[in-house]
N, C-alpha and C. Protein backbone atom coordinates (compact mmCIF):
# COMPACT_ATOMS: atom_id res chain seq x y z
N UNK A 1 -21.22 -26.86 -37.33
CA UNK A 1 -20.34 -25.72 -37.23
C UNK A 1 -21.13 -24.43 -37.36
N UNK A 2 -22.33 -24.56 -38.02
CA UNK A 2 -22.98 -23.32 -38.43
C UNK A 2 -23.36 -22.90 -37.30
N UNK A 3 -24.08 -23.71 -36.67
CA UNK A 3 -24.81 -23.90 -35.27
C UNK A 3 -23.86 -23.27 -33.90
N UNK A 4 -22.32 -23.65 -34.21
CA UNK A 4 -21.91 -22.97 -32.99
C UNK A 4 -21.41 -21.41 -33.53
N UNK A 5 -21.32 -21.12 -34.63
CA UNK A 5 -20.90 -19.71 -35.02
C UNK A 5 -22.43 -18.76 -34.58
N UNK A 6 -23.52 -19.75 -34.71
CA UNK A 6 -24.74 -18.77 -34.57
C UNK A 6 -24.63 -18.44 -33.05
N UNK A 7 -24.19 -19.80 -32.45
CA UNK A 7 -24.54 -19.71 -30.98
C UNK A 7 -23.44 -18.63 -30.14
N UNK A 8 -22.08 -18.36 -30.95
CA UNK A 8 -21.22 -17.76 -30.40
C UNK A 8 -21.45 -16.28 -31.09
N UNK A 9 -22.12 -16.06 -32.34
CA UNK A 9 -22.99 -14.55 -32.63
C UNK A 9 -23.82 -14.21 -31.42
N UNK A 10 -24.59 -15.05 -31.26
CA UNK A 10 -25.87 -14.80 -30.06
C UNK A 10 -25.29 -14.62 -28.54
N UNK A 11 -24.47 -14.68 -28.49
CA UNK A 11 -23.69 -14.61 -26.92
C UNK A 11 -22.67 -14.26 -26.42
N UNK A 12 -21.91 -13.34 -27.71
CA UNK A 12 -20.71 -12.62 -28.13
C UNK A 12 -21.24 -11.16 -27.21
N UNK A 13 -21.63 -11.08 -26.73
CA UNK A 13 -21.87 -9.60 -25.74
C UNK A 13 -21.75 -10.72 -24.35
N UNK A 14 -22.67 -10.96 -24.47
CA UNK A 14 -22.89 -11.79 -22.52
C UNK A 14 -21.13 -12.42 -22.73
N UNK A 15 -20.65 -12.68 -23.40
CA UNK A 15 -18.72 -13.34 -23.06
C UNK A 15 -18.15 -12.12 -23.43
N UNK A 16 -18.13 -11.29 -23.64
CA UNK A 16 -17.63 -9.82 -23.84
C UNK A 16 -17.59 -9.65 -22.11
N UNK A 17 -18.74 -9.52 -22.08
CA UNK A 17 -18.85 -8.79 -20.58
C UNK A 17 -18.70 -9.94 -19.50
N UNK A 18 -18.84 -11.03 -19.34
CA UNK A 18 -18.29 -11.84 -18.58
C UNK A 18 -16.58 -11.46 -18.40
N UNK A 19 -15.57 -11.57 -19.79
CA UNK A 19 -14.72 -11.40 -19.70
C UNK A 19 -13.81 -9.77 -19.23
N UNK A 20 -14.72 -8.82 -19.80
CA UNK A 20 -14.69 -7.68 -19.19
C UNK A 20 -14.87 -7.36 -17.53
N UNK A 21 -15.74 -8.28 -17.02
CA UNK A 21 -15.75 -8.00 -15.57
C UNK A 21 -14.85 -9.02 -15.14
N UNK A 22 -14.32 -10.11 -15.24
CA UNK A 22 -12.84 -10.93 -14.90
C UNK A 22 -12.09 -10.16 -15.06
N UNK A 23 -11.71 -9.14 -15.76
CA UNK A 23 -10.79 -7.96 -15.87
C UNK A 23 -11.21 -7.27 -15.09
N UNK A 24 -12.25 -6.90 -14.85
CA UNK A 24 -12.31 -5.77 -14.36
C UNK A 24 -12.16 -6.18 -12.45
N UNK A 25 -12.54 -7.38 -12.24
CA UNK A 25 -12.21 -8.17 -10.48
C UNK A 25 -10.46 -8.35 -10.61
N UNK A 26 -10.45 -8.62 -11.87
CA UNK A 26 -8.58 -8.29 -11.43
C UNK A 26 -7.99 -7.31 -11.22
N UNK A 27 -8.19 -6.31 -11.79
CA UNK A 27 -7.39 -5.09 -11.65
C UNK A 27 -7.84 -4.65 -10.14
N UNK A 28 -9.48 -4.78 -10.26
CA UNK A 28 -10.35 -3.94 -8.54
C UNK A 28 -9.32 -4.55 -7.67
N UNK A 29 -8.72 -5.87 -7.49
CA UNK A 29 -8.05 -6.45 -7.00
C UNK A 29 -6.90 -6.21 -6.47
N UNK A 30 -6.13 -5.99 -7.74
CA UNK A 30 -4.91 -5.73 -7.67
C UNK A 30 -5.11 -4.16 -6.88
N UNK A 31 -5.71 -3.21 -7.34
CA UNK A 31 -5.64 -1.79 -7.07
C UNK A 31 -6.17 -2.02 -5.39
N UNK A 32 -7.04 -2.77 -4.88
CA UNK A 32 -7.40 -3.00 -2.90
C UNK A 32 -6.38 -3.24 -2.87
N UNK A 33 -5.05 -4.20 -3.33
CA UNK A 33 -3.79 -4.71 -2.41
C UNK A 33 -2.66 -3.59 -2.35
N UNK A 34 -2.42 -2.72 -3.74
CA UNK A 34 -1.86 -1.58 -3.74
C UNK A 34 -2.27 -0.85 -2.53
N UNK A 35 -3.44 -0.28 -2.09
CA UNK A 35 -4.35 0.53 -1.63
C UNK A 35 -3.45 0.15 -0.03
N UNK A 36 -3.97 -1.44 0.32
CA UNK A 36 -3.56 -2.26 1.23
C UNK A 36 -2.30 -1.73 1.79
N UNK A 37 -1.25 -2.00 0.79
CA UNK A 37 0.31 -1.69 1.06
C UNK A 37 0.22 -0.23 1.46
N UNK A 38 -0.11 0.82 0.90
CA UNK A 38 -0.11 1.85 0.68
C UNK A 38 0.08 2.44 2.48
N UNK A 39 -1.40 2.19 2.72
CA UNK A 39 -1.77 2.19 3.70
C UNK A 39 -1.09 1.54 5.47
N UNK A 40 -0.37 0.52 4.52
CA UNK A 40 0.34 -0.36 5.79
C UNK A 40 1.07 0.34 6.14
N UNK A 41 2.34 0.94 5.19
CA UNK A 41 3.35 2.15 4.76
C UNK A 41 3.16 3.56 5.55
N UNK A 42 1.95 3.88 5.60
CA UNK A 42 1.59 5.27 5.90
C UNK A 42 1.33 4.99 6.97
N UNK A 43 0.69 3.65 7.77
CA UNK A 43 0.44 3.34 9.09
C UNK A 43 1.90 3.01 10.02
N UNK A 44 2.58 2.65 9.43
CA UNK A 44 4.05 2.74 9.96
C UNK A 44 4.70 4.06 9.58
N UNK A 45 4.58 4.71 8.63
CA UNK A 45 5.48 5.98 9.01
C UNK A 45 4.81 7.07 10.25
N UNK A 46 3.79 6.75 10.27
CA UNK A 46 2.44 7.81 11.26
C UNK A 46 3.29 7.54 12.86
N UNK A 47 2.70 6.06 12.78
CA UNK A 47 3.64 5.06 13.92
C UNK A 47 4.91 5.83 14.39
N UNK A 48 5.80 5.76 13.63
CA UNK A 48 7.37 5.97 13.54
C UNK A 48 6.91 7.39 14.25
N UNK A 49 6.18 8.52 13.58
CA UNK A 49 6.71 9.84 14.05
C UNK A 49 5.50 9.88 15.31
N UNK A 50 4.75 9.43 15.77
CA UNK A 50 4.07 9.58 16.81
C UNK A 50 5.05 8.71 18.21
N UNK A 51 5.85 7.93 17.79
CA UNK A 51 7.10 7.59 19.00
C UNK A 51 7.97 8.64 19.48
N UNK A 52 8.71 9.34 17.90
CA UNK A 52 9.59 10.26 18.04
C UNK A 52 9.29 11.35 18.31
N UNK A 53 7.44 12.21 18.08
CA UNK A 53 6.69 13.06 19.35
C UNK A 53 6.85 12.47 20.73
N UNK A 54 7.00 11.45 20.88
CA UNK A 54 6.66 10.95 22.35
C UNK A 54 7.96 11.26 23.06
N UNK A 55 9.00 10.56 22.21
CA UNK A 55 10.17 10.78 22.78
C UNK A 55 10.49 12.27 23.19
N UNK A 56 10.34 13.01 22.07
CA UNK A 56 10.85 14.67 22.12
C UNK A 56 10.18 15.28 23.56
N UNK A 57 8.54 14.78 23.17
CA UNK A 57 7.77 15.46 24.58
C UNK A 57 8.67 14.92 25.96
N UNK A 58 8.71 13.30 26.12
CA UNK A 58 9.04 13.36 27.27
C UNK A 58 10.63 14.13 28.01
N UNK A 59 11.44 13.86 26.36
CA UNK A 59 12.88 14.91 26.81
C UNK A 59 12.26 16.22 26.89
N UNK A 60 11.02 16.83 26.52
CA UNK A 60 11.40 18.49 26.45
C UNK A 60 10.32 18.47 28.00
N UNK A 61 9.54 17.65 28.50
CA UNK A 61 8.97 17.44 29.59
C UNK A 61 10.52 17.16 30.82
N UNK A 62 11.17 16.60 30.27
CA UNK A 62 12.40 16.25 31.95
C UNK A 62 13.30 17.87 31.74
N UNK A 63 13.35 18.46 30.45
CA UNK A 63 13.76 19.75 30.84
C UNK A 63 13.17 20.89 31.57
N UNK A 64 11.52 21.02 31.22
CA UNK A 64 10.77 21.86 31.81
C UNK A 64 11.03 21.65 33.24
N UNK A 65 10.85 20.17 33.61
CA UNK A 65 11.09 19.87 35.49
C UNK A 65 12.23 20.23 35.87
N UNK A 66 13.46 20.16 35.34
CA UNK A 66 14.45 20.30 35.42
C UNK A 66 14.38 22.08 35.87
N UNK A 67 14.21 22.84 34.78
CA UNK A 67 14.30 24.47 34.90
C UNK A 67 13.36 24.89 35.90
N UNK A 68 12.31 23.99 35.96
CA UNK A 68 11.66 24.73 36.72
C UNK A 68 11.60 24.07 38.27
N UNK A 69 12.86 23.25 38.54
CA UNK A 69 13.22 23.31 40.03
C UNK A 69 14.48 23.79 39.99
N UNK A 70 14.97 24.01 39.24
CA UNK A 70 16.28 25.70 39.43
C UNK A 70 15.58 26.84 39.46
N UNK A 71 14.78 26.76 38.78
CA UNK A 71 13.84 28.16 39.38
C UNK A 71 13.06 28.50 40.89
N UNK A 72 12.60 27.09 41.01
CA UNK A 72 12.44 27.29 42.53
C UNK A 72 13.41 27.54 43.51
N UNK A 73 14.56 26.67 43.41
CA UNK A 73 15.87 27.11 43.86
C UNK A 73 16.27 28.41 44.21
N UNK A 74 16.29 28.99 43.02
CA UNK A 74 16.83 30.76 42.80
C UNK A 74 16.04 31.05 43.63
N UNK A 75 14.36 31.22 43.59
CA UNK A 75 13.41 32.21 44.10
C UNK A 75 13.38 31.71 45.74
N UNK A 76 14.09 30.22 45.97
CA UNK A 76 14.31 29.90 47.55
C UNK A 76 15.02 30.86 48.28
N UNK A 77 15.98 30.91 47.31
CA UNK A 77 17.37 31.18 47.71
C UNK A 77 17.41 33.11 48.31
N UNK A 78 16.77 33.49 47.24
CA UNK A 78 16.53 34.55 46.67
C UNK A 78 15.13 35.00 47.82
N UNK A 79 14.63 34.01 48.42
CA UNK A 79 13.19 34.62 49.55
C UNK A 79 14.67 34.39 50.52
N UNK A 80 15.65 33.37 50.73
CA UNK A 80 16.09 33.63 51.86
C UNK A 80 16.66 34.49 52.36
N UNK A 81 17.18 35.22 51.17
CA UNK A 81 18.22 35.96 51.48
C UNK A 81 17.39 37.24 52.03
N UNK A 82 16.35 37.70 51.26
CA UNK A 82 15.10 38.78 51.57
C UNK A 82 14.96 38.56 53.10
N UNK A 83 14.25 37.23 53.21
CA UNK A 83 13.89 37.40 55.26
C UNK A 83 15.07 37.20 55.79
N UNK A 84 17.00 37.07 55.56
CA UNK A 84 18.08 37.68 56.68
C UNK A 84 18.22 38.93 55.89
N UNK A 85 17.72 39.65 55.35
CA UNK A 85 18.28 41.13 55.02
C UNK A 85 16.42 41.80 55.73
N UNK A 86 15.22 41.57 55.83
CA UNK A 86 14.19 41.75 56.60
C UNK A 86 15.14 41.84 58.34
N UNK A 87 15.30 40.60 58.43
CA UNK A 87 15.55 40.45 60.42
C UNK A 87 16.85 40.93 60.52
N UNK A 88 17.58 41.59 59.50
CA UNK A 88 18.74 42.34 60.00
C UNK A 88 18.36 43.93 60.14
N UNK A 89 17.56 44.35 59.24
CA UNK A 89 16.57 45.60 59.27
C UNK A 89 15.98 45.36 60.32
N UNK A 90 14.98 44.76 60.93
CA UNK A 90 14.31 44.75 61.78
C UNK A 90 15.10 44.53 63.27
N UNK A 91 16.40 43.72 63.34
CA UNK A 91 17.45 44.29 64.61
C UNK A 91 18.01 45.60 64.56
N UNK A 92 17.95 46.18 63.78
CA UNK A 92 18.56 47.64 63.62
C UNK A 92 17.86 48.67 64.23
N UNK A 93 16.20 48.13 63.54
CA UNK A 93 15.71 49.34 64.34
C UNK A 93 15.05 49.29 65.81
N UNK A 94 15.13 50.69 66.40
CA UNK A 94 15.29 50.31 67.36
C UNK A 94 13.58 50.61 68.19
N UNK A 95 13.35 49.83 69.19
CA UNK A 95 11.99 49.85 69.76
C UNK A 95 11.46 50.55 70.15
């Protein structure tokens, strides 16, 4: 008995720290899988709002096309009316 109290004096640091770093691979552990989740979480909310940019762009993209072939429209409409009010000026006057 003497013999193992000496042997467990003599090696009471080296099982200190054996057991200290088993603690310490558990927690490192536990804290990568937290980390893990964390991350999964933030990779799906990123996800989520880089769809709902996509979406917005392509609706605020079919409005821009949209306005800007009523705009061509108007300025059609709006050159046509210019060259019959031009060739009604230009029958008027006279040669």
């Amino acid at each position: 008995m003497q013999q193992l109290t000496t042997q467990i004096r003599n090696w009471w640091g080296v099982m200190l720290s054996l057991l200290g770093l088993a603690v310490w691979s558990v927690r490192l552990e536990a804290r990568a899988r937290a980390n893990t989740a964390a991350l999964d979480r933030e990779t799906a909310r990123l996800a989520e709002e880089i769809r709902a940019l996509e979406a917005r762009w392509q609706r605020q993209r079919a409005e821009d096309l949209a306005a800007r072939q009523r705009d061509r429209e108007e300025t059609n409409a709006l050159l046509r009316e210019l060259r019959a009010d031009i060739k009604t000026v230009l029958q008027r006057v006279p040669r």
